[in-house]
C-alpha atoms as a PDB file:
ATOM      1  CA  UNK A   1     100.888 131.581  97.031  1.00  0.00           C
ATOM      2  CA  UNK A   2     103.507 129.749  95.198  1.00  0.00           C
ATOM      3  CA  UNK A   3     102.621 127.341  92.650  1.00  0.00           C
ATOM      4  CA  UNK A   4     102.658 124.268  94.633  1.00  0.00           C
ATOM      5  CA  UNK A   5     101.887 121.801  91.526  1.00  0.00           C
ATOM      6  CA  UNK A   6     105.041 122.728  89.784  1.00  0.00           C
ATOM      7  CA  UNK A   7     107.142 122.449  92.249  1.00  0.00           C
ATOM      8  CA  UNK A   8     110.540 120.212  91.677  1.00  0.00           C
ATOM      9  CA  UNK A   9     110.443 118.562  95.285  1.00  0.00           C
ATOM     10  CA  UNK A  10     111.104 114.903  95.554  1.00  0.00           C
ATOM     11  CA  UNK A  11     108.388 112.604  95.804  1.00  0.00           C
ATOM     12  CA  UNK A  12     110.203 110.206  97.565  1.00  0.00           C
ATOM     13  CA  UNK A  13     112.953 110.590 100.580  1.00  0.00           C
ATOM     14  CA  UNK A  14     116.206 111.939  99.308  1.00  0.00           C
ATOM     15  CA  UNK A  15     119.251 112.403 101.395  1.00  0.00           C
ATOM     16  CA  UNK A  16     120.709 116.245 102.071  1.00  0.00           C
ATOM     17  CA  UNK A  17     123.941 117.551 103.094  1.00  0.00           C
ATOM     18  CA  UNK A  18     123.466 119.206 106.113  1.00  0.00           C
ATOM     19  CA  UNK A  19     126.267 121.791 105.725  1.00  0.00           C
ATOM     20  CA  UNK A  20     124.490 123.016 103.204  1.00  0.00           C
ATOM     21  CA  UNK A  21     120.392 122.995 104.927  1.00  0.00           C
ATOM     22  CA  UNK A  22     122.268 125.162 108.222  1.00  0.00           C
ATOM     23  CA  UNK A  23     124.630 126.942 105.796  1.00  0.00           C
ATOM     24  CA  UNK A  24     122.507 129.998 105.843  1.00  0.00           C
ATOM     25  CA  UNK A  25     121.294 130.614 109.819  1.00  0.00           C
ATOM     26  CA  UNK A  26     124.508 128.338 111.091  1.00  0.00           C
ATOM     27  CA  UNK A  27     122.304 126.426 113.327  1.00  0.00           C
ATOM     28  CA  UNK A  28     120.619 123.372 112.324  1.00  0.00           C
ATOM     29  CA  UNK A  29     117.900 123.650 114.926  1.00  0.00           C
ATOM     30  CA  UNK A  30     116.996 127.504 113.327  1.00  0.00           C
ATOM     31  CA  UNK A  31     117.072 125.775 110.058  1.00  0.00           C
ATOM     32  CA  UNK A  32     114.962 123.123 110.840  1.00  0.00           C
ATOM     33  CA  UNK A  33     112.585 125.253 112.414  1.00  0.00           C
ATOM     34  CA  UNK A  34     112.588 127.695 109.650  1.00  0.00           C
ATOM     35  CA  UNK A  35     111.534 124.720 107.322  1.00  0.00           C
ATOM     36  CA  UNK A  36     109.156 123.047 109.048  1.00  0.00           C
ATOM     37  CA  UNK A  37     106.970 126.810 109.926  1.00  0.00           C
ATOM     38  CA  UNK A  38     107.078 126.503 105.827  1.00  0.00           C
ATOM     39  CA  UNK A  39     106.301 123.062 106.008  1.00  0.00           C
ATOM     40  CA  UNK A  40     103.040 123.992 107.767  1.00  0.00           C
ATOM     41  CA  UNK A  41     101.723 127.190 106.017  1.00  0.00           C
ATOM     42  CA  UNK A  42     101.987 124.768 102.273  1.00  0.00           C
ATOM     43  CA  UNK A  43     100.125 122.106 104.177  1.00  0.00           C
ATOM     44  CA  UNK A  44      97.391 124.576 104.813  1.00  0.00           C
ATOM     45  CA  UNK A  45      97.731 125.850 101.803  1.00  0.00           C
ATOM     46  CA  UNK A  46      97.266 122.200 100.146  1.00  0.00           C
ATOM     47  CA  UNK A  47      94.670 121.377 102.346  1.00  0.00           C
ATOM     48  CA  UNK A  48      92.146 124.770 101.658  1.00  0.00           C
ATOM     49  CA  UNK A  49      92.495 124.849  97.821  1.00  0.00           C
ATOM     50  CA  UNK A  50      91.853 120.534  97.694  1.00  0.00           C
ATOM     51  CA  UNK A  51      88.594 120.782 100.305  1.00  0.00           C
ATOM     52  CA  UNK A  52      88.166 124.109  97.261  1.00  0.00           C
ATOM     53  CA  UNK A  53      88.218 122.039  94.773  1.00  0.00           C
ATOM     54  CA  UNK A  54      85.607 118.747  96.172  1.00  0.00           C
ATOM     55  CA  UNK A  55      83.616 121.483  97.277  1.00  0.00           C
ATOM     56  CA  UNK A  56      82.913 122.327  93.636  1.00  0.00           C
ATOM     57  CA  UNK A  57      81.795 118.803  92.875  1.00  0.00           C
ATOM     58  CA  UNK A  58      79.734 118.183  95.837  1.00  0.00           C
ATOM     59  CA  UNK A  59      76.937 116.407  95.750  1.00  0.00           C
ATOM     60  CA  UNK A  60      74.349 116.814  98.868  1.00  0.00           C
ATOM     61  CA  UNK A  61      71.039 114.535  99.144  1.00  0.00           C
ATOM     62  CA  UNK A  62      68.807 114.405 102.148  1.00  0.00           C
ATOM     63  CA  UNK A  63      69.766 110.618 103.022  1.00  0.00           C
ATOM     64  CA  UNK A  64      72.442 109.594 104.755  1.00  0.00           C
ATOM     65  CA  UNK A  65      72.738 106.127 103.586  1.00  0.00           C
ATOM     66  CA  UNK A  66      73.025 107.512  99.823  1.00  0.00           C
ATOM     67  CA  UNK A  67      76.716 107.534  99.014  1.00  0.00           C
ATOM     68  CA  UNK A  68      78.288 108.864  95.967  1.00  0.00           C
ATOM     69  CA  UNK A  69      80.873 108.298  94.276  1.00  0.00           C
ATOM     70  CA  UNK A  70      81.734 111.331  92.393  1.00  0.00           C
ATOM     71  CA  UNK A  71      84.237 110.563  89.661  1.00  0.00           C
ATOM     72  CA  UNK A  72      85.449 114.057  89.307  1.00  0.00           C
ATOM     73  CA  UNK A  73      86.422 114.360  93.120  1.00  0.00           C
ATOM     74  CA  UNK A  74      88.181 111.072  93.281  1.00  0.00           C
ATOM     75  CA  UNK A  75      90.368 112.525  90.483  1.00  0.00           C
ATOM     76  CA  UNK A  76      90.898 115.552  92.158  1.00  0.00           C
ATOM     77  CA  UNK A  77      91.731 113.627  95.215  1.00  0.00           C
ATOM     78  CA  UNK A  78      94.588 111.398  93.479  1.00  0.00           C
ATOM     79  CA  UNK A  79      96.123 114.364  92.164  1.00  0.00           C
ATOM     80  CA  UNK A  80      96.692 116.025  95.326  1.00  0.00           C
ATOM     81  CA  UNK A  81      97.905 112.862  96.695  1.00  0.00           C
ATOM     82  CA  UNK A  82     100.582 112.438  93.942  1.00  0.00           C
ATOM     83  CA  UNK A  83     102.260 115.901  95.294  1.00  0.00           C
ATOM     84  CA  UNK A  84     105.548 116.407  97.013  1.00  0.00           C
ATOM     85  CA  UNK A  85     104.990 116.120 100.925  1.00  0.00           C
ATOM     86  CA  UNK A  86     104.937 119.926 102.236  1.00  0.00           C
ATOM     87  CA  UNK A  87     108.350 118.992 103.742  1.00  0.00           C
ATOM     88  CA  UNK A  88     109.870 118.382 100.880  1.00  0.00           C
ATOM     89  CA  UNK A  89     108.459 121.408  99.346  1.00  0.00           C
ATOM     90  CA  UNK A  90     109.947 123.397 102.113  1.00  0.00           C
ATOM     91  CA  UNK A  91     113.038 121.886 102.436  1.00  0.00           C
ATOM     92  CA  UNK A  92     113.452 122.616  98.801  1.00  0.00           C
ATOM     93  CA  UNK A  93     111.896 126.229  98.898  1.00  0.00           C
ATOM     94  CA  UNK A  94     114.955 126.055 101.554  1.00  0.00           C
ATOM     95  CA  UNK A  95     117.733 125.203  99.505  1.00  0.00           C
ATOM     96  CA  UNK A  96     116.554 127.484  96.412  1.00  0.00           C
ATOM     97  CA  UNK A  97     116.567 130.338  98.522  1.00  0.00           C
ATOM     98  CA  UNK A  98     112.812 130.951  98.793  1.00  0.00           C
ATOM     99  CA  UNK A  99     112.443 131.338 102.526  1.00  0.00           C
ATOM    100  CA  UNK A 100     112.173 134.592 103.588  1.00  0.00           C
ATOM    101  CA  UNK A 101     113.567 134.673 107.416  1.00  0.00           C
ATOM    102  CA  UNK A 102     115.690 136.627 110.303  1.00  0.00           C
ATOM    103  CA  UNK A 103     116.387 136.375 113.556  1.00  0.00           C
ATOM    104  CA  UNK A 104     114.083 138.716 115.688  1.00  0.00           C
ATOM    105  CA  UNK A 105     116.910 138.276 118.379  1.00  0.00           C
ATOM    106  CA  UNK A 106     119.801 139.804 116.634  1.00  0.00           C
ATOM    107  CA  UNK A 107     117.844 142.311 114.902  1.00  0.00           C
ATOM    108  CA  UNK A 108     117.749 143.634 118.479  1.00  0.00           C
ATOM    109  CA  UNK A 109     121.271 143.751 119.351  1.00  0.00           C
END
């Protein structure tokens, strides 16, 4: 897994030149679908190591109406809600040449 905290990903919406997202399949519909199959394996990724991490600081009691507020898993929580969106982090694994991909159909032919 890469290191999804230091990534350099926007936080916020930047613009991209599309010549250069579909410069490497020539289709911007591959491309796009390339990145957004990435898009989904970091959200996963994201998502198991964050429900990891409150996990850790998890606090059970046999009442219902008891609610904690656990200090440490707050934190936890605003960090991972300061990250990059996984598309971003994709689209930028994209353009750095991170993606590892090929096209099943013309390895065939």
């Amino acid at each position: 897994m890469n290191d999804l905290k230091n990534t350099k990903a926007p936080v916020s919406t930047v613009t991209i030149n599309r010549n250069e997202f579909d410069e490497k399949t020539e289709n911007i519909y591959e491309a796009i679908s390339i990145v957004s199959k990435r898009a989904v394996q970091i959200n996963s990724e994201i998502k198991k190591e964050l429900l990891e991490k409150l996990e850790e600081f998890a606090t059970y009691s046999d009442s219902l109406e008891e609610v904690f507020e656990n200090k440490e898993q707050i934190e936890v929580s605003k960090f991972y809600e300061k990250l990059p969106k996984p598309h971003a982090m994709a689209i930028t694994e994209w353009l750095e040449d991170k993606i590892y991909h090929r096209n099943t159909e013309k390895d065939e032919q």
